[in-house]
N, C-alpha and C. Protein backbone atom coordinates (compact mmCIF):
# COMPACT_ATOMS: atom_id res chain seq x y z
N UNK A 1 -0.97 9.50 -12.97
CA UNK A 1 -0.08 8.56 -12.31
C UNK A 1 0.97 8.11 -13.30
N UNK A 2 2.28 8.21 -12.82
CA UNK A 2 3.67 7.43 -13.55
C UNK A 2 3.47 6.25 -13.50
N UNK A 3 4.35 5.59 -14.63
CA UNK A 3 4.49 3.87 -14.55
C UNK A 3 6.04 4.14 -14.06
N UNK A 4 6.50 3.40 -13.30
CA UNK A 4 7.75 2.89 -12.91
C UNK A 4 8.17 2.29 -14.08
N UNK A 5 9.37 2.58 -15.16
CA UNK A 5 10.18 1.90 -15.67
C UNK A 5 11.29 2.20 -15.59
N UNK A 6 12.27 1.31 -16.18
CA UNK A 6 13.53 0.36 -15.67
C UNK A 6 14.14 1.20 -14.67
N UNK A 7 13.96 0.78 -13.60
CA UNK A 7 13.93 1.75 -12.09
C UNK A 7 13.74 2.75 -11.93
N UNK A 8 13.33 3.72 -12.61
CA UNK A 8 12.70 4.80 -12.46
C UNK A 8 11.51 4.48 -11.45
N UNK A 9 11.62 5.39 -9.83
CA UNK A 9 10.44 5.12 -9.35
C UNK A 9 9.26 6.16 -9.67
N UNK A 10 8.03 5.50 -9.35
CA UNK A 10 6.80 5.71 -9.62
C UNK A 10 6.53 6.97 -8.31
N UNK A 11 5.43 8.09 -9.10
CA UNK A 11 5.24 8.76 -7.39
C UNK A 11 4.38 8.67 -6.71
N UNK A 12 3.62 7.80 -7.30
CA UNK A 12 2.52 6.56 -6.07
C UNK A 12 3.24 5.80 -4.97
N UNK A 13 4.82 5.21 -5.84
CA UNK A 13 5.44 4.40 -5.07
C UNK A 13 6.33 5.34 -3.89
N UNK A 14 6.76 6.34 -4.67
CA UNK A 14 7.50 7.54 -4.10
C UNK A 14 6.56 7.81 -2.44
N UNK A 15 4.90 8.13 -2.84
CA UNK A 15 4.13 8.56 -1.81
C UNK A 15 3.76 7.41 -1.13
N UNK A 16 3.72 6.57 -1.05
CA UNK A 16 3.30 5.41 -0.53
C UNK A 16 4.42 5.26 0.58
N UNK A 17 5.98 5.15 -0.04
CA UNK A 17 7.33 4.93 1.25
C UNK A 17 7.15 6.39 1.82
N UNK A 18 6.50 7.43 1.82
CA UNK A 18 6.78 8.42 2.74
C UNK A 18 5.60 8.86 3.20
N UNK A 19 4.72 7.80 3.61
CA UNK A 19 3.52 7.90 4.17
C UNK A 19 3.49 6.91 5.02
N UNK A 20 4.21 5.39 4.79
CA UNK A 20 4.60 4.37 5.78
C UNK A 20 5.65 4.72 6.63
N UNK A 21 6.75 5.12 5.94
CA UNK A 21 7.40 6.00 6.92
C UNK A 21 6.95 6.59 7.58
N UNK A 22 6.49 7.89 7.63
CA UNK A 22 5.97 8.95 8.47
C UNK A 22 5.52 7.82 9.60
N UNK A 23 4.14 6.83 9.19
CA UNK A 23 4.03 6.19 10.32
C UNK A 23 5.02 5.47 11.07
N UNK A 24 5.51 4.82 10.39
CA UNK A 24 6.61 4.00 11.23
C UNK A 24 7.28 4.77 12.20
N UNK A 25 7.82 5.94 11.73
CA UNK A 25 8.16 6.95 12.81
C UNK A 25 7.87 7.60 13.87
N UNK A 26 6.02 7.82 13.60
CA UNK A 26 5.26 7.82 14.51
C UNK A 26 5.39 6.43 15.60
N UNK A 27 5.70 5.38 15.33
CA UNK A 27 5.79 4.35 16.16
C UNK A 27 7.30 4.36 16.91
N UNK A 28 7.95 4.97 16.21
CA UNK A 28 9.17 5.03 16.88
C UNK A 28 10.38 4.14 16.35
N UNK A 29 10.09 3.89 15.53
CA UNK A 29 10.92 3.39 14.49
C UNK A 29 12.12 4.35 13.70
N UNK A 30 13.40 3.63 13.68
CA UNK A 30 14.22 4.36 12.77
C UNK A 30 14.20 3.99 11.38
N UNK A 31 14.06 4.18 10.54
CA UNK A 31 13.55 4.11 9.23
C UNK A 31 14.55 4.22 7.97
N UNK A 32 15.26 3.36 7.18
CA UNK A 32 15.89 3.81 6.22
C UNK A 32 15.39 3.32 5.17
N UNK A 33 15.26 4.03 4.26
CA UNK A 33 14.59 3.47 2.38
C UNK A 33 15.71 2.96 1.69
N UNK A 34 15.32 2.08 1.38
CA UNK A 34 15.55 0.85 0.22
C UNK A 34 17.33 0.60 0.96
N UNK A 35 17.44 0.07 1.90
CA UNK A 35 19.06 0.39 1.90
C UNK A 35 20.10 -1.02 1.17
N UNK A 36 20.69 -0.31 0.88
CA UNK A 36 21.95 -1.18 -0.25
C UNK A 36 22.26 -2.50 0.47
N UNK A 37 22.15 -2.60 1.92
CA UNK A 37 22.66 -3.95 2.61
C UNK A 37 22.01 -3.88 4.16
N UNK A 38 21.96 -4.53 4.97
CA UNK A 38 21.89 -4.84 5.76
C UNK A 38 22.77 -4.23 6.83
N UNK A 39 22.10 -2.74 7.87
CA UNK A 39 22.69 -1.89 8.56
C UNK A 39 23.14 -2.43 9.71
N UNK A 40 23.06 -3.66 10.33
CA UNK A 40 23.77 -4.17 11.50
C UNK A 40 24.36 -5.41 11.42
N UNK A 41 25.44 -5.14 12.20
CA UNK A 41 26.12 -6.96 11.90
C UNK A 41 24.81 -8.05 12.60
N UNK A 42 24.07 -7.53 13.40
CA UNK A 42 23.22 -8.46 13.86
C UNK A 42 21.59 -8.64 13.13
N UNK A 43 22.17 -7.99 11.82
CA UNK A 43 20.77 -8.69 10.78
C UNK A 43 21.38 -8.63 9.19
N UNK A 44 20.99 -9.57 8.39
CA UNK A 44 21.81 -10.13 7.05
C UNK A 44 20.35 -10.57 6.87
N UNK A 45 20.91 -10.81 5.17
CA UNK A 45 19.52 -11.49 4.33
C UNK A 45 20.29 -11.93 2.87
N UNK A 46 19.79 -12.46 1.92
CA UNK A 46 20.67 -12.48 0.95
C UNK A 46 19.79 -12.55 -0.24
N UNK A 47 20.13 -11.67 -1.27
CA UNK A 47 19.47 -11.67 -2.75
C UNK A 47 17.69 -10.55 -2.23
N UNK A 48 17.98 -9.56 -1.16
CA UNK A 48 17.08 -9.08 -0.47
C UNK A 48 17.33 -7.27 -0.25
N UNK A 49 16.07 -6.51 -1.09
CA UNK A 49 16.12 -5.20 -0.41
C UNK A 49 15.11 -4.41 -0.27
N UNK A 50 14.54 -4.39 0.96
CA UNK A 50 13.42 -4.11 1.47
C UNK A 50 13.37 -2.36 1.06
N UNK A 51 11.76 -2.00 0.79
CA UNK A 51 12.06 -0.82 0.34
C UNK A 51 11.82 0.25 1.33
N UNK A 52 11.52 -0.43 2.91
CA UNK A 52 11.65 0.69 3.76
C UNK A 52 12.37 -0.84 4.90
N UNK A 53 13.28 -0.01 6.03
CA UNK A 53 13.68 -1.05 7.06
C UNK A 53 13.80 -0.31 8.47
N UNK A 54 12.79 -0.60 8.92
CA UNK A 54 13.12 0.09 10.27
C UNK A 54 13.29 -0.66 11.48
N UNK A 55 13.87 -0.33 12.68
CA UNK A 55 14.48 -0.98 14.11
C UNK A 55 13.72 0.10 15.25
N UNK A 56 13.63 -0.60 16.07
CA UNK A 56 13.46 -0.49 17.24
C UNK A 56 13.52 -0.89 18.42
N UNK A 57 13.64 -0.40 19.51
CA UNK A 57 14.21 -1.14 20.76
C UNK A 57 13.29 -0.37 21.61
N UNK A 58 12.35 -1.31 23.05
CA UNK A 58 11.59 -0.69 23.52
C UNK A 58 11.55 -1.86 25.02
N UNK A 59 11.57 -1.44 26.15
CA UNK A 59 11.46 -2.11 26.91
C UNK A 59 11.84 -3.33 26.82
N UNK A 60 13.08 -3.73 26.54
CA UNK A 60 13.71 -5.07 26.52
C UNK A 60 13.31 -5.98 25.24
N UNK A 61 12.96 -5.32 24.26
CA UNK A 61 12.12 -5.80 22.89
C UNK A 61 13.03 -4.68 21.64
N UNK A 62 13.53 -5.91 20.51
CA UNK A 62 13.58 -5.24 19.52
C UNK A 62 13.29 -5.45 18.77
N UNK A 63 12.80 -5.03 17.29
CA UNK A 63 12.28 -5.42 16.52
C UNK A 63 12.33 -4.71 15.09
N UNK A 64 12.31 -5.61 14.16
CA UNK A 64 12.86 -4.98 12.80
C UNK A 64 11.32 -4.70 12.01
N UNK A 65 11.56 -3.93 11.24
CA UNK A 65 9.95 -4.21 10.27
C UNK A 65 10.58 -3.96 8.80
N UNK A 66 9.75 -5.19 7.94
CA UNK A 66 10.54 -4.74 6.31
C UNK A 66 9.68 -4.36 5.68
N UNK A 67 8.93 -3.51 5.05
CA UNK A 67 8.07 -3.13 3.92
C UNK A 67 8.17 -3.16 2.59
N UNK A 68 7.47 -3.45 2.36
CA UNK A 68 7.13 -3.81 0.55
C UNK A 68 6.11 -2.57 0.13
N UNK A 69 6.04 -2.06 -0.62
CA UNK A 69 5.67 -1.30 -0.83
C UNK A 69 5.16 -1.57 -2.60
N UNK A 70 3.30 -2.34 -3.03
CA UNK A 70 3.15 -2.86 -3.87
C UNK A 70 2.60 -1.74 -4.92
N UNK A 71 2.30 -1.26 -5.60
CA UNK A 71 1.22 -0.23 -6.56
C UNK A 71 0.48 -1.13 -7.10
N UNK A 72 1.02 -1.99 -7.50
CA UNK A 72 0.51 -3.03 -8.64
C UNK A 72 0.15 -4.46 -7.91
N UNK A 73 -0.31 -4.85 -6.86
CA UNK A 73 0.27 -6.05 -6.07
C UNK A 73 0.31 -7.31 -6.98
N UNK A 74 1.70 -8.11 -6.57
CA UNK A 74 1.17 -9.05 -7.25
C UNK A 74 2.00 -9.81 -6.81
N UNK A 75 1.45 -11.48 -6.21
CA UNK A 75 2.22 -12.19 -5.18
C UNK A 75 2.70 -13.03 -5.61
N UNK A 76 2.89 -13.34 -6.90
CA UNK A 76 4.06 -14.34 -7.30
C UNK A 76 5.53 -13.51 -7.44
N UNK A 77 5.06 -11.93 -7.21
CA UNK A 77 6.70 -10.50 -6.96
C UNK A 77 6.86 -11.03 -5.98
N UNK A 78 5.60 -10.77 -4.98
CA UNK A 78 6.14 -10.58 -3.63
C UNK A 78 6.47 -11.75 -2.64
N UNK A 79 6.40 -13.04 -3.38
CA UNK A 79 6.69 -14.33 -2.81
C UNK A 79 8.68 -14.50 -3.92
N UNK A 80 8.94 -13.82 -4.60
CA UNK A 80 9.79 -13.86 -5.30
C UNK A 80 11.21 -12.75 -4.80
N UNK A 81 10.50 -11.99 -3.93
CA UNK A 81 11.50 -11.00 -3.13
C UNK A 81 12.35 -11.37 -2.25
N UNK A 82 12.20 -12.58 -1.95
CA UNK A 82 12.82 -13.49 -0.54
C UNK A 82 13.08 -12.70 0.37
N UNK A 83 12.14 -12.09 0.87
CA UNK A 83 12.09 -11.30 2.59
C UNK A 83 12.14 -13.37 3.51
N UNK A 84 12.10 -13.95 3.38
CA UNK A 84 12.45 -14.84 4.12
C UNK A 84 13.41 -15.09 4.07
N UNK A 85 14.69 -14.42 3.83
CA UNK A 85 15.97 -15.10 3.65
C UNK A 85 16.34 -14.26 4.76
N UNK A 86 15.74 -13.09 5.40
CA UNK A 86 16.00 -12.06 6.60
C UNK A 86 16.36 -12.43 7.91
N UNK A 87 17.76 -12.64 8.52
CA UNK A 87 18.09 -13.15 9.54
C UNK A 87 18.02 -11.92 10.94
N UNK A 88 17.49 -12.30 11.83
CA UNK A 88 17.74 -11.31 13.02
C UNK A 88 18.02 -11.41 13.62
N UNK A 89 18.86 -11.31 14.95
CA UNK A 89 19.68 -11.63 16.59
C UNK A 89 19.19 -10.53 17.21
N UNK A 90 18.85 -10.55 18.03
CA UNK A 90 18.29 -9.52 19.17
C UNK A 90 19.55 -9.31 20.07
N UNK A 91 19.81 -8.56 20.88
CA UNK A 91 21.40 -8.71 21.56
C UNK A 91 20.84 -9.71 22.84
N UNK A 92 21.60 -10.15 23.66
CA UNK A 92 21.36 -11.20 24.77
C UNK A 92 20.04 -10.33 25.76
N UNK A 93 19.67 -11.34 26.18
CA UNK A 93 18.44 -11.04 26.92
C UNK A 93 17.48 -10.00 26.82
N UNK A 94 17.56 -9.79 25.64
CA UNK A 94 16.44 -9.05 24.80
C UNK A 94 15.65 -10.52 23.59
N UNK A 95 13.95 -9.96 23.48
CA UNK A 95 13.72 -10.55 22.92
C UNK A 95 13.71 -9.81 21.57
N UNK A 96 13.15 -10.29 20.07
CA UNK A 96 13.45 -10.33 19.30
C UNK A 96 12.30 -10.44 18.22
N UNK A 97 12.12 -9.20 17.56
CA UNK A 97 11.09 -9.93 16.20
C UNK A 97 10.98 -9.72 14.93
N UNK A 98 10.80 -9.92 13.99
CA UNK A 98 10.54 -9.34 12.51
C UNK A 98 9.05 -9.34 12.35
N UNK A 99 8.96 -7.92 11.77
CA UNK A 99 7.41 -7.43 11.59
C UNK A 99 7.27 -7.37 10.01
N UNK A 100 6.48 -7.94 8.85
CA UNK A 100 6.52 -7.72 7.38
C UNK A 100 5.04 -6.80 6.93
N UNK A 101 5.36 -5.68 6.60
CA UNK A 101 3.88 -5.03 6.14
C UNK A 101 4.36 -4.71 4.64
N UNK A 102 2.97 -5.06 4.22
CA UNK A 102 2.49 -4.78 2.75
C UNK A 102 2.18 -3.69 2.60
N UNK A 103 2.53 -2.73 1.98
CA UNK A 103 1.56 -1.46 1.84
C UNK A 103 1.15 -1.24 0.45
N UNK A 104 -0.32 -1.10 0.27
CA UNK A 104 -0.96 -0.67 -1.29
C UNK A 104 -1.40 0.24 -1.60
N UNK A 105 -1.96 0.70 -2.59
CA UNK A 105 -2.62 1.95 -2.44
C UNK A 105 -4.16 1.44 -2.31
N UNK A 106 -5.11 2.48 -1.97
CA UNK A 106 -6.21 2.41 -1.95
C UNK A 106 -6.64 1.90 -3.18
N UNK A 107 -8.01 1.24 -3.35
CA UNK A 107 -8.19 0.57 -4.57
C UNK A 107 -7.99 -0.56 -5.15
N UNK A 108 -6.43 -1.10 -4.55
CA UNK A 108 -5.72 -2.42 -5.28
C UNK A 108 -5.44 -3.91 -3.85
N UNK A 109 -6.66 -3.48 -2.98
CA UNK A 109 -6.36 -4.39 -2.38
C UNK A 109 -7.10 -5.57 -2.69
N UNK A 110 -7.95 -5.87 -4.03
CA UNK A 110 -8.45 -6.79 -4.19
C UNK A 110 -7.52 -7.88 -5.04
N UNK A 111 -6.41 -7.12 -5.17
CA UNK A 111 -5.22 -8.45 -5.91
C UNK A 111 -4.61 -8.69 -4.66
N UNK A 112 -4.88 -8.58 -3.45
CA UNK A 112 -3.73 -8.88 -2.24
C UNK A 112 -4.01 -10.20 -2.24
N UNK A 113 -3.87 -11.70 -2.56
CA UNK A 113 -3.94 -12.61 -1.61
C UNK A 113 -4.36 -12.77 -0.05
N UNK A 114 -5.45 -12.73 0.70
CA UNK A 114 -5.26 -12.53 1.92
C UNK A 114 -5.00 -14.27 3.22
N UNK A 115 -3.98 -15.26 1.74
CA UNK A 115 -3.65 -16.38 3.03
C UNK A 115 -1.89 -15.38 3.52
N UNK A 116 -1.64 -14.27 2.79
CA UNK A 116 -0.39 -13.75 3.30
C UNK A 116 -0.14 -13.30 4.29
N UNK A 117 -1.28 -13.15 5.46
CA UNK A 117 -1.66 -12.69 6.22
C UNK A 117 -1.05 -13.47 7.43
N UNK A 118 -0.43 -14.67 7.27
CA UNK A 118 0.15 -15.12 8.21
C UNK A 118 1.22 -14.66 8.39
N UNK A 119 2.02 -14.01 7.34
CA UNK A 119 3.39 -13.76 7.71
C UNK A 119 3.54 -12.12 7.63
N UNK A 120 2.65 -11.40 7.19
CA UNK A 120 2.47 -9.68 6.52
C UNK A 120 1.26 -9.26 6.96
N UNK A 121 1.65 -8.29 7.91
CA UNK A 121 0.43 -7.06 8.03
C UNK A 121 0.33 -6.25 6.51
N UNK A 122 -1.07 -6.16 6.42
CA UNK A 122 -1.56 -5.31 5.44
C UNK A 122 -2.33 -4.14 5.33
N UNK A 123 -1.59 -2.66 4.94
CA UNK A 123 -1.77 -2.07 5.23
C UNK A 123 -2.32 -0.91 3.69
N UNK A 124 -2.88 -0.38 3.70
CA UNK A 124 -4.20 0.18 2.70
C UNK A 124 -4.06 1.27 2.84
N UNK A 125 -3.02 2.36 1.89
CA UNK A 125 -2.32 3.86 2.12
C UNK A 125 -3.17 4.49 1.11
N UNK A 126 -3.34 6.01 1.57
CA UNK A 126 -3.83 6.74 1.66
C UNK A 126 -2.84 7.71 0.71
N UNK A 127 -3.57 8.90 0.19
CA UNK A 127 -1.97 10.27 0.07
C UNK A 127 -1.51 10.69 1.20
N UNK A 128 -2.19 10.52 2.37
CA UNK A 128 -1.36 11.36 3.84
C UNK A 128 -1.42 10.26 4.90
N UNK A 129 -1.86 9.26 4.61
CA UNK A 129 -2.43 8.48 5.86
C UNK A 129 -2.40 7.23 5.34
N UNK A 130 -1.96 5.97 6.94
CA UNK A 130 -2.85 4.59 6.17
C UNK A 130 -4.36 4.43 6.22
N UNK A 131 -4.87 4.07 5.40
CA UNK A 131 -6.57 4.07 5.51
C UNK A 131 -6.81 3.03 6.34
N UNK A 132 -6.27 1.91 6.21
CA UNK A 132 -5.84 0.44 6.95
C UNK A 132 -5.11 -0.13 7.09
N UNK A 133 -5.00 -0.68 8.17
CA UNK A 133 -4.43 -1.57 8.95
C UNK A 133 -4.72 -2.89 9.11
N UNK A 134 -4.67 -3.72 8.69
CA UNK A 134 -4.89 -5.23 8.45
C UNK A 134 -3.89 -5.84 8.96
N UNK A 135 -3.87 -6.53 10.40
CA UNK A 135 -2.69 -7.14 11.34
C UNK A 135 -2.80 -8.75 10.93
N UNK A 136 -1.38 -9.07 11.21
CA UNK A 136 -1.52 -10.98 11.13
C UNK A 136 -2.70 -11.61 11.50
N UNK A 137 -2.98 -12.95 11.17
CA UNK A 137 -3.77 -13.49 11.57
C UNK A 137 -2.91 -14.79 11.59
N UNK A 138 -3.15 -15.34 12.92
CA UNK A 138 -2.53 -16.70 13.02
C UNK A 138 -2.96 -17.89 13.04
C-alpha cells in the first residue's frame, strides 16, 4: 500500500473512489471525482471539494450525494472539510436532498466515530465491492 503525499493520491484511495462510484452508478447517479467547483448554478459550497459528487433526479426527487473517501479516518479531517457549507435548490416543485457517505476501507472502521451517523452514511469498501452499508440513524 502507497502513502498519499503532498497530493499524490494513494491507490487504496484511487480504489476506494472507483468502487463507490461504480456503485453510485449502479444507483443511477451521475458521478464526477473531486470536481474543481460546484457543477450547477443550483448547488455552491465554499472552502469545499468533495472527492466524488453525484446528482440525481427520480420521480419528482433530486438529490445530491458528497463522498469522502477516508483510508486513514480521522474526524477532526472530516469535521474540518466543511461539507456543511453545501448549499442545494431542487428546481420548483421538486423535492430536494443531500446524501453524505463516508467510505473506508475494510479494517479502519474502528476509528469511525459512530455519533456521525446522523449526518453520513457509512460505508465499509471492499477491492470490488462495498462490504457495508451503514445508513443514518436519526
Amino acid at each position: 500500500m502507497r502513502i498519499q503525499v503532498a497530493g499524490v493520491e494513494s491507490e487504496v484511495h484511487r480504489s476506494m473512489k472507483a468502487v463507490v462510484k461504480q456503485e453510485l452508478e449502479h444507483e443511477h447517479y451521475a458521478v464526477v471525482e473531486e470536481p474543481l467547483f460546484p457543477p450547477r448554478k443550483k448547488v455552491s459550497w465554499a472552502s469545499y471539494r468533495p472527492d466524488l459528487l453525484g446528482y440525481r433526479s427520480e420521480d419528482g426527487n433530486e438529490e445530491l450525494v458528497l463522498v469522502e473517501c477516508e483510508t486513514r479516518p480521522n474526524m477532526r479531517r472530516l469535521r474540518a472539510k466543511n461539507s456543511s457549507s453545501v448549499w442545494f435548490q431542487p428546481y420548483l416543485f421538486r423535492e430536494g436532498s443531500v446524501r453524505r457517505i463516508l467510505a473506508v476501507p475494510q479494517g479502519k472502521l474502528r476509528a469511525v466515530d459512530m455519533r456521525i451517523r446522523d449526518k453520513w452514511e457509512i460505508w465499509v469498501v471492499g477491492t470490488s465491492a462495498p462490504l457495508d452499508k451503514m445508513p443514518i440513524v436519526c
